[in-house]
Protein backbone atom coordinates (compact mmCIF):
# COMPACT_ATOMS: atom_id res chain seq x y z
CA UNK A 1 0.00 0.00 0.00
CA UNK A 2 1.09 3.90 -0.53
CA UNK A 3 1.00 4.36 2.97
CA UNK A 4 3.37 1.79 3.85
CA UNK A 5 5.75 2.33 1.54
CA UNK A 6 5.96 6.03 2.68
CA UNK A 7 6.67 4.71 6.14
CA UNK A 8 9.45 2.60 5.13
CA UNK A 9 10.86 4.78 3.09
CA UNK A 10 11.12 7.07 5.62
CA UNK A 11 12.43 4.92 8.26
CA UNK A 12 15.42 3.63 5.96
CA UNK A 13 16.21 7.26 5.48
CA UNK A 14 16.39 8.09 8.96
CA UNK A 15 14.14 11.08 9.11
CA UNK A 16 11.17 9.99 11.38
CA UNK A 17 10.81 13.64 13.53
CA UNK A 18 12.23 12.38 16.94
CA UNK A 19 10.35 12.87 19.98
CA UNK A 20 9.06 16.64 21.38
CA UNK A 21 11.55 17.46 23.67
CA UNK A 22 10.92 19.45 26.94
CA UNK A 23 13.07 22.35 27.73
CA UNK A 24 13.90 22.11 31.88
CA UNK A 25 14.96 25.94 32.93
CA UNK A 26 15.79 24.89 36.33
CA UNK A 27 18.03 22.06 35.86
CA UNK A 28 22.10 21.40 34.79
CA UNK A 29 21.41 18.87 31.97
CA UNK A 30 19.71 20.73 29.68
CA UNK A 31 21.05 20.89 25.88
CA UNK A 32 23.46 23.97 25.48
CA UNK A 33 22.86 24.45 21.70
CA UNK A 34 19.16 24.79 22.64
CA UNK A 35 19.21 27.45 24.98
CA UNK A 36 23.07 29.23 25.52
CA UNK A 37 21.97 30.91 29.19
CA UNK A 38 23.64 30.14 32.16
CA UNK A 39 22.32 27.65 34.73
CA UNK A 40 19.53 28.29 36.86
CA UNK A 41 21.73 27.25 39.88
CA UNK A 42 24.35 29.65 38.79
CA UNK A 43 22.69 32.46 38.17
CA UNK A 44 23.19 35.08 41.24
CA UNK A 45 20.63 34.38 44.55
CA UNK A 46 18.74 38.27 43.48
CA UNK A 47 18.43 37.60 39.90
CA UNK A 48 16.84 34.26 40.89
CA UNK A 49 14.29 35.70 43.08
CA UNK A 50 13.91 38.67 40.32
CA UNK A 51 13.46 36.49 37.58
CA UNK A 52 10.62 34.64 39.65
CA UNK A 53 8.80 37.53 40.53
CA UNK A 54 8.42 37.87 37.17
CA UNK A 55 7.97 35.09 36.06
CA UNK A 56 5.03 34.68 39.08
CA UNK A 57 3.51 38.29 37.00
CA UNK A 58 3.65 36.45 33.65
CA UNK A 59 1.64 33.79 34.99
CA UNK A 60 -0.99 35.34 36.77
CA UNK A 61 -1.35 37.91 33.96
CA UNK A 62 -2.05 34.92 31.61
CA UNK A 63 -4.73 33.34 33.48
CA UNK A 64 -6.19 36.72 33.70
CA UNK A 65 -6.07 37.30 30.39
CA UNK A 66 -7.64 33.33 29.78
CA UNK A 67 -10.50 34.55 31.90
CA UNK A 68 -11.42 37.49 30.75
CA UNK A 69 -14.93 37.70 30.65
CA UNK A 70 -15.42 35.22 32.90
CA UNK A 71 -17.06 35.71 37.04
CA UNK A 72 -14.13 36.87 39.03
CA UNK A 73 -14.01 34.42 41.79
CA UNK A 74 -12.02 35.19 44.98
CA UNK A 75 -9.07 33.66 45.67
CA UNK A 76 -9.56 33.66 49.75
CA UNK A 77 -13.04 33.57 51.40
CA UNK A 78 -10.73 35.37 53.81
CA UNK A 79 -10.63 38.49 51.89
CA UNK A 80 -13.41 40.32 51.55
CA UNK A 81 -14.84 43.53 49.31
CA UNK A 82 -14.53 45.72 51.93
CA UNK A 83 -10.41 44.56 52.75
CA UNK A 84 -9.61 45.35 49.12
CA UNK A 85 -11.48 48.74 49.76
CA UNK A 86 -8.43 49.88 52.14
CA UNK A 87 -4.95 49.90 50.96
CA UNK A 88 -2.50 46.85 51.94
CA UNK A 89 0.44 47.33 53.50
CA UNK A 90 3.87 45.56 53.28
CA UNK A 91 6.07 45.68 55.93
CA UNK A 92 9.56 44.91 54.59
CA UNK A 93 12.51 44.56 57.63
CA UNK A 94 15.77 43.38 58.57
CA UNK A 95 17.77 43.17 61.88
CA UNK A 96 21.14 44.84 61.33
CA UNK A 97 22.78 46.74 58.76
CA UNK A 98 25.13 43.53 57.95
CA UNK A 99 22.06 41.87 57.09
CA UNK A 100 20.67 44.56 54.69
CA UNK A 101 24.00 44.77 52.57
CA UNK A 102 25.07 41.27 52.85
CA UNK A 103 21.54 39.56 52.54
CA UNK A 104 19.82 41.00 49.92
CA UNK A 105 18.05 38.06 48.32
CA UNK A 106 15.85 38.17 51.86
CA UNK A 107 14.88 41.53 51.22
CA UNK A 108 13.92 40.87 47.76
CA UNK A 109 12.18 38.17 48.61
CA UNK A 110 10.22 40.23 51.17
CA UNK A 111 9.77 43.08 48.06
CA UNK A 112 8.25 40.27 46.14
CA UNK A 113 5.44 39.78 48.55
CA UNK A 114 3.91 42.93 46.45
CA UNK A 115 2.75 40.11 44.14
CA UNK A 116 1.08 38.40 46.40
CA UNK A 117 -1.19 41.11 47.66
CA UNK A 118 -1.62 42.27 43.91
CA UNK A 119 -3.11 38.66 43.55
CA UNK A 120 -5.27 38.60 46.27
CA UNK A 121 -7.12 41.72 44.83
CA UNK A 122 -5.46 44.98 46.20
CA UNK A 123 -4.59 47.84 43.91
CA UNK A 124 -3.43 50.27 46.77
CA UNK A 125 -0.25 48.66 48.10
CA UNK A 126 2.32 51.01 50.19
CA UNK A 127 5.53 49.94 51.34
CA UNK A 128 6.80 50.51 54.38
CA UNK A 129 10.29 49.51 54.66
CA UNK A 130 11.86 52.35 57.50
CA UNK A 131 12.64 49.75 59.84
CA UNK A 132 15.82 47.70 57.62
CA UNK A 133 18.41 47.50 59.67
CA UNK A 134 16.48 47.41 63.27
CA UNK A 135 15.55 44.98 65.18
CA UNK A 136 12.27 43.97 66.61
CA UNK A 137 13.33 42.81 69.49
CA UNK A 138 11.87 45.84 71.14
CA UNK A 139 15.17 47.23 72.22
CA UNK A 140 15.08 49.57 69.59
CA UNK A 141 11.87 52.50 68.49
CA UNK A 142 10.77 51.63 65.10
CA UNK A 143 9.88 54.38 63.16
CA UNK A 144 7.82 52.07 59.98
CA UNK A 145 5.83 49.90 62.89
CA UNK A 146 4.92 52.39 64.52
CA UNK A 147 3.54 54.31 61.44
CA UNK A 148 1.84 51.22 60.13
CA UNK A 149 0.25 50.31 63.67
CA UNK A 150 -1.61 54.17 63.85
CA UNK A 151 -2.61 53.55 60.22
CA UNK A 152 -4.20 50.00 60.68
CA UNK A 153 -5.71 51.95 63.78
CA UNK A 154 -7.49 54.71 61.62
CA UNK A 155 -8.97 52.17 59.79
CA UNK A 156 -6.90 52.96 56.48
CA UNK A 157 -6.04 49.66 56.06
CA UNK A 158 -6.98 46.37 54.68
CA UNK A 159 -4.44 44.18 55.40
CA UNK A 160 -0.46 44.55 56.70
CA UNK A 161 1.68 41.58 54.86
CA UNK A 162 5.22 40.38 55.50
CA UNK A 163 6.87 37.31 54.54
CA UNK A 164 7.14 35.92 57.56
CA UNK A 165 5.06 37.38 60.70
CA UNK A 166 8.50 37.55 62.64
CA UNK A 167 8.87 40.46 60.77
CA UNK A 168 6.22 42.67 62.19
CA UNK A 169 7.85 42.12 65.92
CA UNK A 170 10.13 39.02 68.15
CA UNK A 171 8.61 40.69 71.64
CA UNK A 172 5.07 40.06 72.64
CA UNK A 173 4.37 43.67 73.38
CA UNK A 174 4.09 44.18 69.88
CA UNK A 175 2.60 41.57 68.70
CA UNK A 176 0.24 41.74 70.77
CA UNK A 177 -0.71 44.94 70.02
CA UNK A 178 -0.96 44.74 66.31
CA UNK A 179 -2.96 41.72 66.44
CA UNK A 180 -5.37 43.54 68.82
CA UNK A 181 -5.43 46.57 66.70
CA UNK A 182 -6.17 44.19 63.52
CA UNK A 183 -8.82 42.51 65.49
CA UNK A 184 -10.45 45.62 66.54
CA UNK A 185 -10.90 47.23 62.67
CA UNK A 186 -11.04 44.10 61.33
CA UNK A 187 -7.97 44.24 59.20
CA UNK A 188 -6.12 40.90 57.46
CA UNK A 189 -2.51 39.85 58.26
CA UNK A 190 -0.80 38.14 55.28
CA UNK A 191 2.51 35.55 55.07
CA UNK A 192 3.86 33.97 52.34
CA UNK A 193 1.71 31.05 53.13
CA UNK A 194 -1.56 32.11 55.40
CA UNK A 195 -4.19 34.45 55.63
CA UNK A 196 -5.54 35.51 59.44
CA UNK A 197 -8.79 36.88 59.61
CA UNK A 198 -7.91 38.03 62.95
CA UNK A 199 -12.02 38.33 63.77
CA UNK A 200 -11.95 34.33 63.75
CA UNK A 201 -11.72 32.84 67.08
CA UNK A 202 -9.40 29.94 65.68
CA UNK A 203 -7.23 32.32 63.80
CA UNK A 204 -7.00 34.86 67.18
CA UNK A 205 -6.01 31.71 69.53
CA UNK A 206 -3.04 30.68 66.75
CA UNK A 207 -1.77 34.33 66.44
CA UNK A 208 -2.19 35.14 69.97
């Protein structure tokens, strides 16, 4: 038949396509004459965490785009219309000054948390990042907690993020008194991983 003798032709002269091949970013292995970049695992520990963030933005802007028209479904139950009314804050910090010049993937990282609130729904996002290079120990006035604390307490705000909460404060003056002050105008706190709806008795006995 035709067909067959197509195939064997074909096969005799070697030029069968050979399989789809997947191109792996992250690892060592990957063909060089495909893609002459440098190693994922070489590239510098900020362009890394860059190069995510973006990466994180192309993403999210895609499945936007792929729903357009579509309901707009929230992404926490946890965040409501009237959190997204109020700006968010991000509260970007580091202990010492060696830590701010020598560890500044950490500090991007904590930048990146921008996206993060941008994906949860808020289009009013302020940084607050006075406090780098002081510790929250509470040996020490901080000048950015202290602005963000009367802010969450005018009611100005929706939700105050950080990557980790350790950020906010490591004494349980503090912490105690933002989470109060959160409870009390019913404003979100925000980690890389969790949303607290501070209001919620489960979420209050965690936190407190």
């Amino acid at each position: 038949m035709p067909v067959r003798r197509t195939e064997c032709r074909i096969k005799r002269e070697g030029h069968l396509p050979s399989p789809a091949q997947q191109l792996d970013l992250f690892g060592d292995d990957r063909p060089r004459t495909i893609v002459d970049t440098p190693a994922w695992p070489d590239l510098p520990a900020e362009t890394r965490a860059t190069l995510s963030g973006l990466m994180v933005q192309l993403i999210l802007e895609h499945a936007g785009g792929s729903r357009a028209g579509a309901p707009q479904v929230m992404i926490s139950d946890k965040v409501r219309p009237h959190h997204l009314e109020r700006k968010a804050l991000l509260y970007v910090r580091q202990s010492s000054a060696h830590q701010v010049l020598h560890n500044r993937e950490s500090s991007a990282l904590q930048y990146a948390m921008r996206d993060r609130l941008a994906a949860l729904g808020w289009s009013e996002i302020e940084v607050i990042d006075d406090d780098l290079g002081r510790s929250a120990a509470g040996s020490v006035q901080r000048a950015g907690f202290e602005r963000m604390l009367a802010e969450v307490c005018l009611g100005k705000v929706g939700a105050v993020c950080a990557r980790e909460v350790s950020r906010f404060a490591r004494n349980s003056r503090d912490w105690q008194q933002l989470i109060e002050m959160c409870r009390v105008v019913d404003t979100v706190l925000i980690d890389q991983e969790t949303i607290y709806a501070l209001r919620t008795a489960m979420t209050g006995c965690c936190l407190g």
